[in-house]
Every structure is written in structure tokens, then in C-alpha cells.
C-alpha atoms as a PDB file:
ATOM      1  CA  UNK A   1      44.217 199.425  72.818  1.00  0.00           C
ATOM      2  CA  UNK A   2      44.294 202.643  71.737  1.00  0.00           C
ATOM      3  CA  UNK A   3      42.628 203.942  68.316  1.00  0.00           C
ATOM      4  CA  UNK A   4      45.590 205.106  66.636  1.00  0.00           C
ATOM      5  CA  UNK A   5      46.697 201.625  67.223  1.00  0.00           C
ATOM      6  CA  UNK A   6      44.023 199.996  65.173  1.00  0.00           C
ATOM      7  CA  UNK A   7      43.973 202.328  62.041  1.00  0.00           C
ATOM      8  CA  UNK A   8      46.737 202.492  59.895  1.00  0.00           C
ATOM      9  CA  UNK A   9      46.890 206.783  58.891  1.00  0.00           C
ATOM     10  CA  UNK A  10      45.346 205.672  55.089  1.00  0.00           C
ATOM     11  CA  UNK A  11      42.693 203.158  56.558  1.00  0.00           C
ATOM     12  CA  UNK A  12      39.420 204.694  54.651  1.00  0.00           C
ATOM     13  CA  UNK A  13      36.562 204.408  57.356  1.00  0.00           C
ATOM     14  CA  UNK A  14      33.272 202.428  55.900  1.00  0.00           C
ATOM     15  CA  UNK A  15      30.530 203.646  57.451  1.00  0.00           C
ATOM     16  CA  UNK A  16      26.912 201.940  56.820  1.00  0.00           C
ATOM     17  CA  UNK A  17      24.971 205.008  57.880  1.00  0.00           C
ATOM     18  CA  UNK A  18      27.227 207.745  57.101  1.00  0.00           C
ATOM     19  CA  UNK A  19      24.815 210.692  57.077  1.00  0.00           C
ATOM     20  CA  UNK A  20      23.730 210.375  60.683  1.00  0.00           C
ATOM     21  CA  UNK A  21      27.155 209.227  62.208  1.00  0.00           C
ATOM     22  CA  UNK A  22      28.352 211.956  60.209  1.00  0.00           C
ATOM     23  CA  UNK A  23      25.962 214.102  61.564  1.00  0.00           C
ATOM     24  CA  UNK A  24      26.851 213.410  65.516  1.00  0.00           C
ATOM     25  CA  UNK A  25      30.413 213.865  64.912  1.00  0.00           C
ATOM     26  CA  UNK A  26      29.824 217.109  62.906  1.00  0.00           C
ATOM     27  CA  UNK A  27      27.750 218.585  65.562  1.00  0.00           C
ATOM     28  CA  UNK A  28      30.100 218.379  68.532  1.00  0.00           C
ATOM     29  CA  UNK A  29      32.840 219.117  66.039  1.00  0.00           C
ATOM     30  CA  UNK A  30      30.687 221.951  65.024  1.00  0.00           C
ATOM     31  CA  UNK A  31      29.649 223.239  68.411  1.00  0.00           C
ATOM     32  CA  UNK A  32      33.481 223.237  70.031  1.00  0.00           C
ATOM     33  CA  UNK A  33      34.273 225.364  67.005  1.00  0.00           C
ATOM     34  CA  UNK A  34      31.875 228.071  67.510  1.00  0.00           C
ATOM     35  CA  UNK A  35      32.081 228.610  71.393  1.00  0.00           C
ATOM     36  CA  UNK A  36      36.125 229.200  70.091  1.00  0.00           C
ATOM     37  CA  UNK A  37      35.132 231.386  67.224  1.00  0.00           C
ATOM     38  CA  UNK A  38      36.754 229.322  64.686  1.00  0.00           C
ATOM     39  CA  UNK A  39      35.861 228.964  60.883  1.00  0.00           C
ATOM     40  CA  UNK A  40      35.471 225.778  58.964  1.00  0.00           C
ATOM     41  CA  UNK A  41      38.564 227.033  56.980  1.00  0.00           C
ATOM     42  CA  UNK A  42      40.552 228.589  59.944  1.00  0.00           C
ATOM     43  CA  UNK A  43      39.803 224.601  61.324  1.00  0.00           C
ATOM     44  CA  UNK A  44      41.215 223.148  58.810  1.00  0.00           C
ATOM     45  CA  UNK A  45      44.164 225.138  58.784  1.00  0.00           C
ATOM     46  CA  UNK A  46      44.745 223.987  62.268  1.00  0.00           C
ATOM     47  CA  UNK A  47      44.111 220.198  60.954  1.00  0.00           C
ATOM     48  CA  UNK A  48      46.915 221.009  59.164  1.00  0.00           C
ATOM     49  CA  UNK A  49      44.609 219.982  55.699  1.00  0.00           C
ATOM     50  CA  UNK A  50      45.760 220.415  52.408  1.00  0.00           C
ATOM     51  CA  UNK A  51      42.940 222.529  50.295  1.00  0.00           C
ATOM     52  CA  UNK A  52      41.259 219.253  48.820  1.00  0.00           C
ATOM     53  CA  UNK A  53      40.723 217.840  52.691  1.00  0.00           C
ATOM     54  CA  UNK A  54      39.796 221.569  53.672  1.00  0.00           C
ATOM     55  CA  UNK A  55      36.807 221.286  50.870  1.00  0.00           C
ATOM     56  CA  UNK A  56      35.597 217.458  52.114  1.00  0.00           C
ATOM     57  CA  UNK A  57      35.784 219.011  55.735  1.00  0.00           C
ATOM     58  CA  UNK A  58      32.738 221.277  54.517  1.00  0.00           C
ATOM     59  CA  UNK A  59      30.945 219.024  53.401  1.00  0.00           C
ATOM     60  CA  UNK A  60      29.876 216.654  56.234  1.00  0.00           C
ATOM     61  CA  UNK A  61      28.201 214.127  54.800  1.00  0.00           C
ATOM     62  CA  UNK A  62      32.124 212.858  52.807  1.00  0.00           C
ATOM     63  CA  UNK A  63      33.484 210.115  54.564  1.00  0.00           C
ATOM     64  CA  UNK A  64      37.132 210.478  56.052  1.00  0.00           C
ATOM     65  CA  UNK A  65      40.001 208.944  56.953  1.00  0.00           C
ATOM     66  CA  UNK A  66      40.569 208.421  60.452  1.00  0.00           C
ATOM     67  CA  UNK A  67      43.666 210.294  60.678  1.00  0.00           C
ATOM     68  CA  UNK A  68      41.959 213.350  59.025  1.00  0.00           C
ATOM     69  CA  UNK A  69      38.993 213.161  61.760  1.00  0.00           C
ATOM     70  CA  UNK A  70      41.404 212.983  64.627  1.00  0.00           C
ATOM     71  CA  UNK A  71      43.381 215.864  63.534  1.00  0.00           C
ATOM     72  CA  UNK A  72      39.701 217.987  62.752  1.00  0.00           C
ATOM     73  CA  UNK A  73      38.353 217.005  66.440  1.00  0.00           C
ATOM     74  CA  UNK A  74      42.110 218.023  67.520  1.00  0.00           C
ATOM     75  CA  UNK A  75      41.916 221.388  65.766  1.00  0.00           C
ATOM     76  CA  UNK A  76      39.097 221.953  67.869  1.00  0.00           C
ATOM     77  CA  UNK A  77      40.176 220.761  71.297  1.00  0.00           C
ATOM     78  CA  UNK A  78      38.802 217.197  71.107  1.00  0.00           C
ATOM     79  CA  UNK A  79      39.460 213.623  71.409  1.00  0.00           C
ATOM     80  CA  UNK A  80      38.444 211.712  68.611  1.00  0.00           C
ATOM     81  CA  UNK A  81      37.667 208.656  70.989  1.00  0.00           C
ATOM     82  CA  UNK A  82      35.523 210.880  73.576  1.00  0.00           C
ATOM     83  CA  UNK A  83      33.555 212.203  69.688  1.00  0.00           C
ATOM     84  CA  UNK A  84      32.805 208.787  68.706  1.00  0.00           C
ATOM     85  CA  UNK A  85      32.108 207.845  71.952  1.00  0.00           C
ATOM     86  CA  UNK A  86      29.829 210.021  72.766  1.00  0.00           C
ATOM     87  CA  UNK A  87      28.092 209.104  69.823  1.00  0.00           C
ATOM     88  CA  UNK A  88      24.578 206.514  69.615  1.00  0.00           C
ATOM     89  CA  UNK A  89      26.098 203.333  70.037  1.00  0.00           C
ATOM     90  CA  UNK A  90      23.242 201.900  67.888  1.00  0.00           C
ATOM     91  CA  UNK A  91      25.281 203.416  64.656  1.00  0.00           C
ATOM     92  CA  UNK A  92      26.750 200.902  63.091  1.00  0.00           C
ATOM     93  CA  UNK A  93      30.476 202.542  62.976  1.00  0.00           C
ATOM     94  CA  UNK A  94      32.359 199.513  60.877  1.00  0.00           C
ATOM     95  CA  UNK A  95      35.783 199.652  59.534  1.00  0.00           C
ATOM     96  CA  UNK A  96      36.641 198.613  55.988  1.00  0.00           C
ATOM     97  CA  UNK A  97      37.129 195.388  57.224  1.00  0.00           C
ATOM     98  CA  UNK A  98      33.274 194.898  58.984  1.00  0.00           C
ATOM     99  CA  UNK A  99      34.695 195.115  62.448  1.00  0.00           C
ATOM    100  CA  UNK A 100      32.395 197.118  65.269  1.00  0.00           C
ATOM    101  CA  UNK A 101      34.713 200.329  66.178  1.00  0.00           C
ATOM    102  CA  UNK A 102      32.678 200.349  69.292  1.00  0.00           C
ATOM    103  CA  UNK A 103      33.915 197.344  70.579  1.00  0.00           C
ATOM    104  CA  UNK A 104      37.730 198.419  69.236  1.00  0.00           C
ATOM    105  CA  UNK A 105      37.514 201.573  71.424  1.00  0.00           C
END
């Protein structure tokens, strides 16, 4: 199943240890950025993010939609699946309604 196909566009992730999944998403986010010379703002531009998103982009440590981190690993040439897979499995990444997203992907 694909993960578009288990999040509605307004399903609010719940994540128990956002900080450090946070964190791992940020950095690859943050590392395909700068090998393409791309702002934070210029990125969320491209995310097509309204100036409120834009702001909760720079700060990593907000928690976003899943719609809004597809579209910010998109800006930047990613896959959210391949980002959250590449992530620690031992995170626990739950949606809002306790379900594993590792065993969704």
C-alpha cells in the first residue's frame, strides 16, 4: 500500500519522540538541500508552503502533516518513504491513531 494511501492530506502525524525522528528526517532533508544550493525559504517555495508552513519548516523540531513532509522531501528531490525509511527503525513513528508507520510502509 502506498503512503499516500494511508494518510488522509490533514492527518496530523503523532510522533512519541519527535525531536530525534525529527532530527533524521531534517538531516537528509537538510543535506539534499545544500549539495543543490537551496535555502530553507527557496524550499519551501518549491513545497509550494504558504508563509505560516514556510516558518514551522524552520523550525525542525514542529511536527507536520504528512502531506507537508512529502511535498518538503519533494522540493528537495526525495521520497518521503525512502526519508522515513531510511530512518532508525527503533523510533517509534505512530500515527494519531497508535499504529507503527513502519509496518504501514
Amino acid at each position: 500500500m502506498a503512503f499516500e494511501e494511508v494518510f488522509s492530506k490533514d492527518h496530523e502525524i503523532v510522533v512519541e519522540n519527535s525531536i530525534r525522528v525529527h532530527e533524521d528526517f531534517w538531516e537528509q532533508v537538510d543535506q539534499a538541500r545544500t549539495e543543490q544550493g537551496m535555502s530553507v525559504s527557496k524550499m519551501g517555495e518549491v513545497a509550494d508552503a504558504g508563509p505560516a508552513q514556510i516558518s514551522r519548516i524552520k523550525n525542525p523540531k514542529t511536527n507536520l502533516t504528512v502531506n507537508t513532509m512529502s511535498r518538503v522531501a519533494a522540493a528537495v528531490g526525495k521520497k518521503i518513504e525512502v526519508v522515513l525509511v531510511d530512518m532508525d527503525e527503533d523510533d517509534e513513528f505512530q500515527d494519531g491513531c497508535g499504529n507503527d508507520l513502519f509496518g504501514m510502509l
